[in-house]
Protein backbone atom coordinates (compact mmCIF):
# COMPACT_ATOMS: atom_id res chain seq x y z
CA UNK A 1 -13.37 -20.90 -1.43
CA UNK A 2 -13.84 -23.74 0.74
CA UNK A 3 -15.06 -27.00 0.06
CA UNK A 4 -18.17 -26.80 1.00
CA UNK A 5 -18.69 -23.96 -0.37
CA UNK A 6 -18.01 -25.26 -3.75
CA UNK A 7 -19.88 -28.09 -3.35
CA UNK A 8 -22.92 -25.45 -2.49
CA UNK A 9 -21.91 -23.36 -5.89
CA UNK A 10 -25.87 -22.33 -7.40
CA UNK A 11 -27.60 -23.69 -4.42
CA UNK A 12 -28.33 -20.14 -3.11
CA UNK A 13 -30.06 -18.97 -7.02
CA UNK A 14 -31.85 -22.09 -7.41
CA UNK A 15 -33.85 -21.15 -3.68
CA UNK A 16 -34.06 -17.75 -5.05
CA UNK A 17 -35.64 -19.05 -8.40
CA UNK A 18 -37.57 -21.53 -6.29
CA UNK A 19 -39.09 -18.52 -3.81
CA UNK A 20 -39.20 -15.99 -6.76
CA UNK A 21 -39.71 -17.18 -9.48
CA UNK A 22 -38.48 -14.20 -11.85
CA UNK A 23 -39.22 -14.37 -15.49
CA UNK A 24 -37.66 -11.24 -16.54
CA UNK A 25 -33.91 -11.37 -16.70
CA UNK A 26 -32.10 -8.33 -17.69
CA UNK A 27 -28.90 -8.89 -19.41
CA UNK A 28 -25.65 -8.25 -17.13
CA UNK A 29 -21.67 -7.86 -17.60
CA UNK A 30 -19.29 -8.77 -15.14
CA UNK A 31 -15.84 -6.99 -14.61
CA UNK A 32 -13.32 -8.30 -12.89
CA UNK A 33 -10.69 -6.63 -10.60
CA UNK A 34 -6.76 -6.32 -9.98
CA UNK A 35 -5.33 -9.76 -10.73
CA UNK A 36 -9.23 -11.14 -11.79
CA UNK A 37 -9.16 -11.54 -15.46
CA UNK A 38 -7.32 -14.66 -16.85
CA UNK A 39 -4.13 -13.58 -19.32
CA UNK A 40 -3.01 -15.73 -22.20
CA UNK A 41 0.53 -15.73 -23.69
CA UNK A 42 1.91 -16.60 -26.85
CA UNK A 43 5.85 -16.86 -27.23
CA UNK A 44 7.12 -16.50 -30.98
CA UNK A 45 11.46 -16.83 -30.10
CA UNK A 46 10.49 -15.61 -26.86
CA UNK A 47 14.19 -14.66 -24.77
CA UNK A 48 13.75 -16.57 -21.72
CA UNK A 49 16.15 -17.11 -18.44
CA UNK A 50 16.93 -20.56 -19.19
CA UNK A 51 17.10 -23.38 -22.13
CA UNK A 52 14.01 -25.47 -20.52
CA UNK A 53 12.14 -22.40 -20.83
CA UNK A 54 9.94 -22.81 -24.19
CA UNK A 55 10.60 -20.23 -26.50
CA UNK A 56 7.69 -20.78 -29.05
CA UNK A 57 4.03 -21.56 -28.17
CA UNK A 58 0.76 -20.73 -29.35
CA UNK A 59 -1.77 -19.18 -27.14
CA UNK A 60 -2.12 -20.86 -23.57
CA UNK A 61 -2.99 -19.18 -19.88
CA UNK A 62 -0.37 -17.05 -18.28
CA UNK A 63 -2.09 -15.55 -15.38
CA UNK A 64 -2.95 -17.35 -13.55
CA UNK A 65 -0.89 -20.63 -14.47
CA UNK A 66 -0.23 -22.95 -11.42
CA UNK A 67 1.16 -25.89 -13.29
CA UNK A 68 3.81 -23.24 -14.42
CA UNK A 69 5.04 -21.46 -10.84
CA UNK A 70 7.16 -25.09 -9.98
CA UNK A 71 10.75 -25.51 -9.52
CA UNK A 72 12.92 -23.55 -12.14
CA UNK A 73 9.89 -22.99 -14.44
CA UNK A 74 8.98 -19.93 -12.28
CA UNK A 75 11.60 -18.45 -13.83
CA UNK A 76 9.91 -18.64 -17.44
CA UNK A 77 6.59 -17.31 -15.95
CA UNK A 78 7.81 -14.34 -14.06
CA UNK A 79 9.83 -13.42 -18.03
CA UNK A 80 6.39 -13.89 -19.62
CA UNK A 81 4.06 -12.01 -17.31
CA UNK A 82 6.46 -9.25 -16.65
CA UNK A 83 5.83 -5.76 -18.61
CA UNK A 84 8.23 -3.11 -19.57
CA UNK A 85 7.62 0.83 -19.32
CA UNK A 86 9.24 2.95 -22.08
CA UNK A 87 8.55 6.43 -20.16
CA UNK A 88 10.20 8.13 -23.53
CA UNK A 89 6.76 6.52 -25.24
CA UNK A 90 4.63 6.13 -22.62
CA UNK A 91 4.09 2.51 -23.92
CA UNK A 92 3.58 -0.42 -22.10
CA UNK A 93 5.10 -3.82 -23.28
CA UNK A 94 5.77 -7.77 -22.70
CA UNK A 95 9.04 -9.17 -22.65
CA UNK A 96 10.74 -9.58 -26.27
CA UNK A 97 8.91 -12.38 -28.49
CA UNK A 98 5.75 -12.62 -25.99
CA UNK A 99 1.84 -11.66 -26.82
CA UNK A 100 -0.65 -11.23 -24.42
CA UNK A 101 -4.26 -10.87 -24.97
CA UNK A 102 -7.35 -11.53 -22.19
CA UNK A 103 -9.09 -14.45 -22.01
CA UNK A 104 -12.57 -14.71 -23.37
CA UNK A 105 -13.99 -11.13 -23.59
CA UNK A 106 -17.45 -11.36 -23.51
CA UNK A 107 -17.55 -14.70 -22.24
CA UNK A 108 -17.10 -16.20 -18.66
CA UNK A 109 -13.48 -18.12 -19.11
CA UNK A 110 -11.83 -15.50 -18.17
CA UNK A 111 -13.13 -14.38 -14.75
CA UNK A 112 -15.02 -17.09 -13.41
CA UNK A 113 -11.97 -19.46 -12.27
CA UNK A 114 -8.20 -18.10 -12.66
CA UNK A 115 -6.93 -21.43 -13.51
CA UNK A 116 -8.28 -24.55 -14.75
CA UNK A 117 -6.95 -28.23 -14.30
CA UNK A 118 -5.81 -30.76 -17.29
CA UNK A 119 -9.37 -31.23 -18.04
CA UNK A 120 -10.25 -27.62 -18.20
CA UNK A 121 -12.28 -27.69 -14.69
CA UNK A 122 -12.04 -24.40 -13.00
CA UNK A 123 -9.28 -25.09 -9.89
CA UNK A 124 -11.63 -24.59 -6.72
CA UNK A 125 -9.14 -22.42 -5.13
CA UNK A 126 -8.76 -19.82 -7.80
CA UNK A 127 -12.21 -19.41 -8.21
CA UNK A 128 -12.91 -15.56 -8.69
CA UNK A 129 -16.74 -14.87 -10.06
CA UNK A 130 -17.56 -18.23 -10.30
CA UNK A 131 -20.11 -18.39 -7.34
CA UNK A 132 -21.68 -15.49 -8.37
CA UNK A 133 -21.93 -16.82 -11.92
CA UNK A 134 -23.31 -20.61 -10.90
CA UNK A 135 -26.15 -18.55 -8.85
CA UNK A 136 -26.91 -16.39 -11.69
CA UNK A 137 -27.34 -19.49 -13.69
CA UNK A 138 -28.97 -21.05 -11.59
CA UNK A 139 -31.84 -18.30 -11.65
CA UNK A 140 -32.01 -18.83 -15.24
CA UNK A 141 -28.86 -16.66 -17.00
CA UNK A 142 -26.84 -18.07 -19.72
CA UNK A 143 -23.15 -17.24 -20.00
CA UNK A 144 -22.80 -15.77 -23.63
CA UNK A 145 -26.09 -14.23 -23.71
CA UNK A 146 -27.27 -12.78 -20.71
CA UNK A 147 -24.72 -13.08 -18.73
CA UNK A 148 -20.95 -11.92 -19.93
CA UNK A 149 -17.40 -10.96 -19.14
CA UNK A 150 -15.70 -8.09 -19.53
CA UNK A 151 -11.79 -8.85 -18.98
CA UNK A 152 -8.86 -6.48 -18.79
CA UNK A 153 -5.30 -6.60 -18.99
CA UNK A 154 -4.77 -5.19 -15.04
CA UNK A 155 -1.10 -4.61 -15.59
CA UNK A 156 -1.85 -1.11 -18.01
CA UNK A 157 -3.82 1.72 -16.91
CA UNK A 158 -6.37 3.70 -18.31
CA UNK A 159 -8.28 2.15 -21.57
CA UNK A 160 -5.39 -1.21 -21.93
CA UNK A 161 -6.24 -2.73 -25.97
CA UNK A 162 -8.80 -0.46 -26.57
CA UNK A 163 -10.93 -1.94 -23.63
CA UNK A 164 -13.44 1.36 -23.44
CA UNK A 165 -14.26 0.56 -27.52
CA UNK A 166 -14.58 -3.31 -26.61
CA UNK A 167 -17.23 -2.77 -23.89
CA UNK A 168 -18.58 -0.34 -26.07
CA UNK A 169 -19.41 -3.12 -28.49
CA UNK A 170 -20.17 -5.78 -25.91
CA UNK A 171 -23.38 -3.34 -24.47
CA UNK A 172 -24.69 -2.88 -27.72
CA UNK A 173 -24.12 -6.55 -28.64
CA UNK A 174 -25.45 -7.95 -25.47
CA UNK A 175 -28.35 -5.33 -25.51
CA UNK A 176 -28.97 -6.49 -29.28
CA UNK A 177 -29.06 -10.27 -28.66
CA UNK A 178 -31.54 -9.69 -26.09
CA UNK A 179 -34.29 -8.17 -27.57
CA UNK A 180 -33.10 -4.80 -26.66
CA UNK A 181 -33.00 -4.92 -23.21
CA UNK A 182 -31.00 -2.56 -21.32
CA UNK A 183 -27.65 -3.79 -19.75
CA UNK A 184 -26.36 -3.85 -15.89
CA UNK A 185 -22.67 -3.62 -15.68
CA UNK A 186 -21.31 -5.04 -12.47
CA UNK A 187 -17.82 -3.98 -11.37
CA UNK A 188 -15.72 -5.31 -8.75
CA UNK A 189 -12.55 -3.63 -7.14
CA UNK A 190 -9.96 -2.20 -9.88
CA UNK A 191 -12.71 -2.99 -12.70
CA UNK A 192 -14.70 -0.21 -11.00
CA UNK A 193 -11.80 2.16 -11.80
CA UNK A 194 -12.36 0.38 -15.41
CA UNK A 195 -15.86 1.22 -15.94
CA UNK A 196 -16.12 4.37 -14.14
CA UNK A 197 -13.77 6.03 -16.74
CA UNK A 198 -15.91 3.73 -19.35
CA UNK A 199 -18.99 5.33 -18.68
CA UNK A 200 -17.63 9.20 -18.17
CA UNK A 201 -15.93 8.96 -21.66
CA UNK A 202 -19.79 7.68 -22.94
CA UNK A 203 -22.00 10.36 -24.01
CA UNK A 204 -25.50 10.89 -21.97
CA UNK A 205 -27.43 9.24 -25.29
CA UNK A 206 -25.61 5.98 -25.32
CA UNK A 207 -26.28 5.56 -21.68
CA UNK A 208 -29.90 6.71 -21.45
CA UNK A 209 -30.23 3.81 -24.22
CA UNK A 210 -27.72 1.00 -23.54
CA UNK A 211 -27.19 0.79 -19.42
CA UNK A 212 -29.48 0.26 -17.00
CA UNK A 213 -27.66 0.34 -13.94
CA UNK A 214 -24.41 0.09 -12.34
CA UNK A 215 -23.13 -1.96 -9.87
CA UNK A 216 -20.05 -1.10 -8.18
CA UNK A 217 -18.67 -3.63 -5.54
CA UNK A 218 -15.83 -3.16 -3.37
CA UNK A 219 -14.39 0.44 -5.15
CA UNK A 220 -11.03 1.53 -4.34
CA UNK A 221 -12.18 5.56 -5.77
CA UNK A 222 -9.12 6.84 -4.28
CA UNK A 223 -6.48 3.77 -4.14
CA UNK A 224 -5.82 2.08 -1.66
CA UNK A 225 -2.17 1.28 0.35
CA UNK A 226 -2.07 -2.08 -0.14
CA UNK A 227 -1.19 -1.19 -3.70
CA UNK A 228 1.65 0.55 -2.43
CA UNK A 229 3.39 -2.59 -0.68
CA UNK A 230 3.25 -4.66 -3.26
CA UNK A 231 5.07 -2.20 -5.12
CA UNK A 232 7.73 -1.68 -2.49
CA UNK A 233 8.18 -5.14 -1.30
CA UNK A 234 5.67 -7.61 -2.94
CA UNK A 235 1.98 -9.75 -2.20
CA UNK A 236 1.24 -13.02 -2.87
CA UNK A 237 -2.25 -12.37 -4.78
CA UNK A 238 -3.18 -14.91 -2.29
CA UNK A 239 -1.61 -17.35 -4.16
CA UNK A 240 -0.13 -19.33 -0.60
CA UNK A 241 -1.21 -19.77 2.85
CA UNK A 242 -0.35 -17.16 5.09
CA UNK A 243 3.23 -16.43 5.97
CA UNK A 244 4.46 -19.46 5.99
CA UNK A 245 4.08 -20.50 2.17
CA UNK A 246 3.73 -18.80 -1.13
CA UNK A 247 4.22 -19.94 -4.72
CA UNK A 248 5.38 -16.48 -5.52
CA UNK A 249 8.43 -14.83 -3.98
CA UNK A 250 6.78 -11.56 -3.16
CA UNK A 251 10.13 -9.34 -4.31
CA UNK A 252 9.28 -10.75 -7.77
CA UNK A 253 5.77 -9.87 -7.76
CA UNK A 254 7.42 -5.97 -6.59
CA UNK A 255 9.11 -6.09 -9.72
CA UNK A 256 6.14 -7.21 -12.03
CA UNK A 257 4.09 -4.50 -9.94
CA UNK A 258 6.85 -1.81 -10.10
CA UNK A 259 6.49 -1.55 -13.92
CA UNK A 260 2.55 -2.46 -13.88
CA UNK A 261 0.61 0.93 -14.41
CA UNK A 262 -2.12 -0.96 -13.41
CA UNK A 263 -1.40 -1.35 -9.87
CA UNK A 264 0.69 2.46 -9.40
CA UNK A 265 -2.76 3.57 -10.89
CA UNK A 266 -4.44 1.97 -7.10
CA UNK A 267 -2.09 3.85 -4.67
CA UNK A 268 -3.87 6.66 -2.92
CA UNK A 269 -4.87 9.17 -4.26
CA UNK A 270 -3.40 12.30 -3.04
CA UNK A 271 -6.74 14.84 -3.80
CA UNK A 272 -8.36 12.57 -0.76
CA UNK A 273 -6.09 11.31 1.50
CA UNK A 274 -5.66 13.09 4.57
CA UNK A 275 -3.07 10.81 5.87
CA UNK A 276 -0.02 12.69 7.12
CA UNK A 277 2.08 8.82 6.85
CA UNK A 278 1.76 6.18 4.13
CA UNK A 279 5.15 4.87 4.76
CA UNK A 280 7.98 5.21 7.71
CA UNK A 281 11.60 3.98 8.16
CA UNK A 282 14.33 4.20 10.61
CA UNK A 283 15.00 7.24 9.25
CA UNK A 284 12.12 9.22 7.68
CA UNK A 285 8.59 9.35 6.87
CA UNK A 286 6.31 8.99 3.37
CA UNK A 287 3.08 10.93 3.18
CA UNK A 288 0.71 10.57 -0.01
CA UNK A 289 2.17 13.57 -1.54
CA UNK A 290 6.00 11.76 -1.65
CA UNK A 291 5.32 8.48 -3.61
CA UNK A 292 7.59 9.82 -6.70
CA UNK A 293 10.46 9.85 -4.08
CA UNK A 294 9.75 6.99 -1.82
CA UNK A 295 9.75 4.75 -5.44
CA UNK A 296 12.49 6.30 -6.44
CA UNK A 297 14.22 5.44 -3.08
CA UNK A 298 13.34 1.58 -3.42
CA UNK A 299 15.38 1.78 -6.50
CA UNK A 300 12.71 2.31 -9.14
CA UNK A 301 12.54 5.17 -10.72
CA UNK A 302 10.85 3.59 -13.12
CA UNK A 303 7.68 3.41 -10.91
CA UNK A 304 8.30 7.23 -10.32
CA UNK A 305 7.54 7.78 -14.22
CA UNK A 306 4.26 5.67 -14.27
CA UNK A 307 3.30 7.42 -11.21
CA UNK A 308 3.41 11.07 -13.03
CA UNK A 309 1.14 9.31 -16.21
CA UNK A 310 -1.35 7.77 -13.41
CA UNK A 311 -1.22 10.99 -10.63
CA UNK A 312 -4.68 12.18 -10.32
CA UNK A 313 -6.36 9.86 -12.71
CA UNK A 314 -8.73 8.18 -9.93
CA UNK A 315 -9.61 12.03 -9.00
CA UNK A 316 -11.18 12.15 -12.37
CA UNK A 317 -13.33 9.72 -12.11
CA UNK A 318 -17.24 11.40 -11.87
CA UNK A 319 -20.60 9.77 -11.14
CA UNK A 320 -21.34 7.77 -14.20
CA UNK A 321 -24.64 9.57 -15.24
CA UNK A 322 -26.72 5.76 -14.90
CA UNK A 323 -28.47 4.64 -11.75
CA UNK A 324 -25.70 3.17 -9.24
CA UNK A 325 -25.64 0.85 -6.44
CA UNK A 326 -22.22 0.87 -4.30
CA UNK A 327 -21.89 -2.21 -2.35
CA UNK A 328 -18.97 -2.85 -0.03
CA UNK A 329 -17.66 -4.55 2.86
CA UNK A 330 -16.75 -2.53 6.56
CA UNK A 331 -15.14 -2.90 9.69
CA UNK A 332 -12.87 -5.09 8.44
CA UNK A 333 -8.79 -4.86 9.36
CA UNK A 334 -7.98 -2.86 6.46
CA UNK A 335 -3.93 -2.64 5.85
CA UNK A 336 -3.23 1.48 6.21
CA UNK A 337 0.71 2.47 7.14
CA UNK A 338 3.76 0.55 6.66
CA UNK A 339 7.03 0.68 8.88
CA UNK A 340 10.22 -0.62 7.00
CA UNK A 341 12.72 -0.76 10.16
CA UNK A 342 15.41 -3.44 8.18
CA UNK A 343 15.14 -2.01 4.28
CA UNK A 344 12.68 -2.18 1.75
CA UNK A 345 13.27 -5.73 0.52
CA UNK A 346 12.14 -7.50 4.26
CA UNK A 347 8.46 -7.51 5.29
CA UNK A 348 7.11 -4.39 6.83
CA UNK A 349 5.17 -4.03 10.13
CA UNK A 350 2.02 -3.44 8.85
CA UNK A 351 -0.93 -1.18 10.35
CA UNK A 352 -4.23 -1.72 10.25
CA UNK A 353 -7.22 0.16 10.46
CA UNK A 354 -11.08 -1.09 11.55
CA UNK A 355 -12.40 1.25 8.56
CA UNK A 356 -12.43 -0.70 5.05
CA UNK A 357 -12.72 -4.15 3.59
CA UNK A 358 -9.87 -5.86 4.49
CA UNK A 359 -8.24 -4.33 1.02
CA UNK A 360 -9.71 -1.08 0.60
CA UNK A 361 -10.19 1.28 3.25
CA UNK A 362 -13.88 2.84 4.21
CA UNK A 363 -12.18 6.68 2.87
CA UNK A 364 -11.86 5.26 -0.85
CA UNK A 365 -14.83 3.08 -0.47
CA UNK A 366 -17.09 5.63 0.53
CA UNK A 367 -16.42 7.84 -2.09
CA UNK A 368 -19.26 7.00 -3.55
CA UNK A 369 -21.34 8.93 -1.54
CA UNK A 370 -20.24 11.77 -3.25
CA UNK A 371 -21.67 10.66 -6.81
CA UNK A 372 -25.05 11.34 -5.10
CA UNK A 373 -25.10 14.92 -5.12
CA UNK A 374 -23.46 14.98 -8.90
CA UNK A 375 -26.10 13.47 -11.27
CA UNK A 376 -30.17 13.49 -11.04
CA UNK A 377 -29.96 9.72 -11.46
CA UNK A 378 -29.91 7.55 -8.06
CA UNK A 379 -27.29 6.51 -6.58
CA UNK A 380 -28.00 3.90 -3.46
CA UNK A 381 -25.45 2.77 -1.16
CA UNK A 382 -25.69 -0.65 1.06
CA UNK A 383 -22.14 -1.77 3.41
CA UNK A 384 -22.29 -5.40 4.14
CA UNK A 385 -21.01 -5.80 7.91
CA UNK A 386 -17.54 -7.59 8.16
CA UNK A 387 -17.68 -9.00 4.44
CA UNK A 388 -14.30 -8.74 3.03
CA UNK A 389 -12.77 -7.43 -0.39
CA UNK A 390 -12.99 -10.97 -1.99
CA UNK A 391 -15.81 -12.86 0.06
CA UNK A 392 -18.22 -10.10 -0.93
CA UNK A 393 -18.60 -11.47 -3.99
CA UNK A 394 -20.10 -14.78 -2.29
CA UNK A 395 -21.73 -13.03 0.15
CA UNK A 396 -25.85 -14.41 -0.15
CA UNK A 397 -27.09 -10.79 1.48
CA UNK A 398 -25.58 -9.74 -1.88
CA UNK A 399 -26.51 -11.71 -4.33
CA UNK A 400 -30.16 -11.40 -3.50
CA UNK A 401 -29.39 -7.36 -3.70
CA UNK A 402 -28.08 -7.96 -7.33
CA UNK A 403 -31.03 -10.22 -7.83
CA UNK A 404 -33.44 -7.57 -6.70
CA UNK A 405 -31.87 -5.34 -9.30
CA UNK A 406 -31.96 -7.45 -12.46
CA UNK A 407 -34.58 -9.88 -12.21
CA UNK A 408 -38.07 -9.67 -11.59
C-alpha cells in the first residue's frame, strides 16, 4: 500500500456513508488468506540455532515479525515459525519448546496489519484488510461487534485448532450481540478454502438461521501453481522489492512451505487441471498428476506425505448452501509453468498466463460458476478487470459491491 493510499484509508466509506446514508448494518466476518492472519509464539526452553536466540518468552508476534528477520536473528525466526510433519501421526507441530496460537480471533489484530511498530501502529506496508476495515468503519461498523476476524493458522490444513468449532461460535456470538441479525462471512484467497469446508460440514438449519451470505474474493477452488514454487524453490510473501531484495531467503521459506500442509493443500488440483506441464527440467517434465514424485525429487519426501493427506481435498469442496457472491480479479499475468534448467534450488523461468489474478489463475477462480447449478440459493459472480490477488481487496468498485450487500 502506498502512501497515499494510506493516508486515504476510510475516505472511500465515509463518501459512501455521506451519499448513502445506510442505517442498517448487518454484522460481517473477515477471513484472511495464505500468509494473512498474524501468528504469535511463545518459547518455554525453546532449542534454538544459536545462544542470542531467546529461549523463553511469553506470547509475542511471530508472523509476521520484521524487527525479528535482521542479521543472525533470522535464524531464531525461521526455528520458531517452522512446523514439523509426523506422517506416522498425521500431526502437525512447532519446533521443540515453541506455542503458537492466532492472533485475536474474533477481533481485527490479527488481519488488519501483519506487523505493528514499537507503539503498536499497524506497519503501512504490511497492511492486509486494513483498508477494507477503515472503510467499513467508516460507514459506521465497529471492530468487535459488527465487524470481526476470523484468523487461521495457514501452515495446517483442513480444520487447524479446531477453527470450524471456533467460527462456529463466532456466528452465533456475533449474530447474538447483534440483535440477531444474520452474519456475512467474507473470505479472501486460502480462507475461502477455510470457509468453504466450514460451511459444507454445517448442517442446512444452522445456515438458514446464522449466515446470510457469502463472500468469496479471489478463490483458488482448485490451487493454484504458485503454491507449487514456493514449495520447490521459495517466495518472498512479498516481504522485499522485486528481485533485487528480500528479507527472506526464498530456499528457507521452501523449507517452512515444504512441511506446511497449508500451502501443499493450494497446489492444483488434479480433478481440474487440464494442464499436460506444471513443471519441466533439462531432463523431464511434471504434469499435475506427478507432484508426489517431483517433491520427492527436490529432496522432500516429506512434502510427498502431506500431499497424499491433502490430494483431492479442494475437489471436495461443494457450493456452501447460503447465497454467494464470487468476486475476483482477470487478465492479469498469472504465474502457470515453471522451467528449472540449473536445479531446483536456482530461480525458475517462470510462465505466465493472461487468465487469473496475478496469483490464481481464471481455471481455479472460475470454479465458482459451477456452485450455481448445485444449490437453489444464488450464487452471483462479478470479475473486476486487471485487479490483482492482493489489490482487490482495496479495490473501491469492490467495496461499494460489499457495501451493496450488507448495508442498506
Amino acid at each position: 500500500m502506498s502512501n497515499e493510499e494510506y493516508a486515504a484509508l476510510g475516505q472511500r466509506g465515509a463518501a459512501y456513508k455521506a451519499l448513502n446514508n445506510p442505517t442498517d448494518l448487518d454484522p460481517i466476518i473477515l477471513v484472511p488468506g495464505l500468509g494473512g492472519s498474524g501468528i504469535e509464539g511463545k518459547l518455554s526452553g525453546a532449542k534454538e540455532p544459536h545462544w542470542y536466540c531467546s529461549s523463553n518468552a511469553d506470547w509475542f508476534r511471530l508472523w509476521i515479525a520484521l524487527g525479528s528477520m535482521v542479521g543472525g536473528y533470522i535464524d531464531c525466526w525461521y526455528n520458531n515459525v517452522q512446523l514439523h510433519y509426523d506422517p506416522v501421526s498425521n500431526t502437525y507441530s512447532n519446533s521443540q519448546g515453541v506455542q503458537t496460537r492466532v492472533m485475536d480471533f474474533g477481533g481485527i489484530k490479527g488481519i488488519d496489519y501483519l506487523d505493528t511498530d514499537l507503539f503498536g501502529a499497524g506497519i503501512t506496508a504490511t497492511a492486509y484488510f486494513a483498508p477494507l476495515i477503515k472503510d467499513l468503519q467508516a460507514v459506521g461498523y465497529k471492530p468487535g461487534v459488527n465487524l470481526r476476524g476470523g484468523p487461521f493458522d495457514w501452515r495446517k490444513p483442513g480444520n487447524p485448532d479446531g477453527f470450524f468449532e471456533n467460527m462456529k461460535s463466532l456466528v452465533e456470538n456475533t449474530s447474538a450481540i447483534n440483535n440477531g441479525k444474520k452474519v456475512h462471512l467474507l473470505g479472501h484467497s486460502m480462507g475461502n478454502v477455510q470457509l468453504g469446508l466450514f460451511l459444507n460440514s454445517m448442517p442446512e438449519a444452522w445456515k438458514d438461521q446464522y449466515i446470510a451470505s457469502y463472500i468469496a474474493v479471489a478463490a483458488p477452488w482448485s490451487g493454484a501453481p504458485k503454491a507449487l514454487r514456493a514449495i520447490i524453490s521459495g517466495d518472498n510473501f512479498g516481504l522485499g522489492a522485486g528481485d533485487w531484495f528480500s528479507l527472506v531467503d526464498p530456499l528457507r521459506v521452501a523449507t517452512i512451505a515444504r512441511q506446511a500442509g497449508g500451502i501443499v493443500l493450494l497446489t492444483p488440483e488434479a480433478d481440474f487441471w487440464n494442464t499436460t506441464e506444471l513443471v519441466k527440467t533439462p531432463t523431464r517434465t511434471y504434469d499435475v498428476d506427478e507432484l508426489s514424485q517431483l517433491f520427492v525429487d527436490i529432496g522432500s519426501p516429506v512434502t510427498a506425505a502431506i500431499l497424499k493427506q491433502t490430494d483431492g481435498v479442494l475437489s471436495t469442496i461443494k457450493a456452501p448452501g447460503v447465497p454467494m457472491h464470487c468476486l475476483y480479479g482477470v487478465d492479469y499475468p498469472t504465474e502457470m509453468h515453471f522451467t528449472y534448467n540449473n536445479g531446483f534450488n536456482n530461480k525458475p523461468e517462470i510462465q505466465y498466463s493472461e487468465a487469473g489474478d496475478g496469483t490464481v489463475p481464471d481455471i481455479s477462480l472460475r470454479r465458482c460458476l459451477d456452485f450455481q447449478h448445485q444449490q437453489p440459493e444464488p450464487v452471483s459472480v462479478k470479475e473486476f478487470d486487471l485487479a490483482d490477488h492482493m489489490t482487490v481487496l482495496n479495490d473501491e468498485e469492490l467495496l461499494q459491491y460489499v457495501l451493496s450487500i450488507i448495508s442498506r
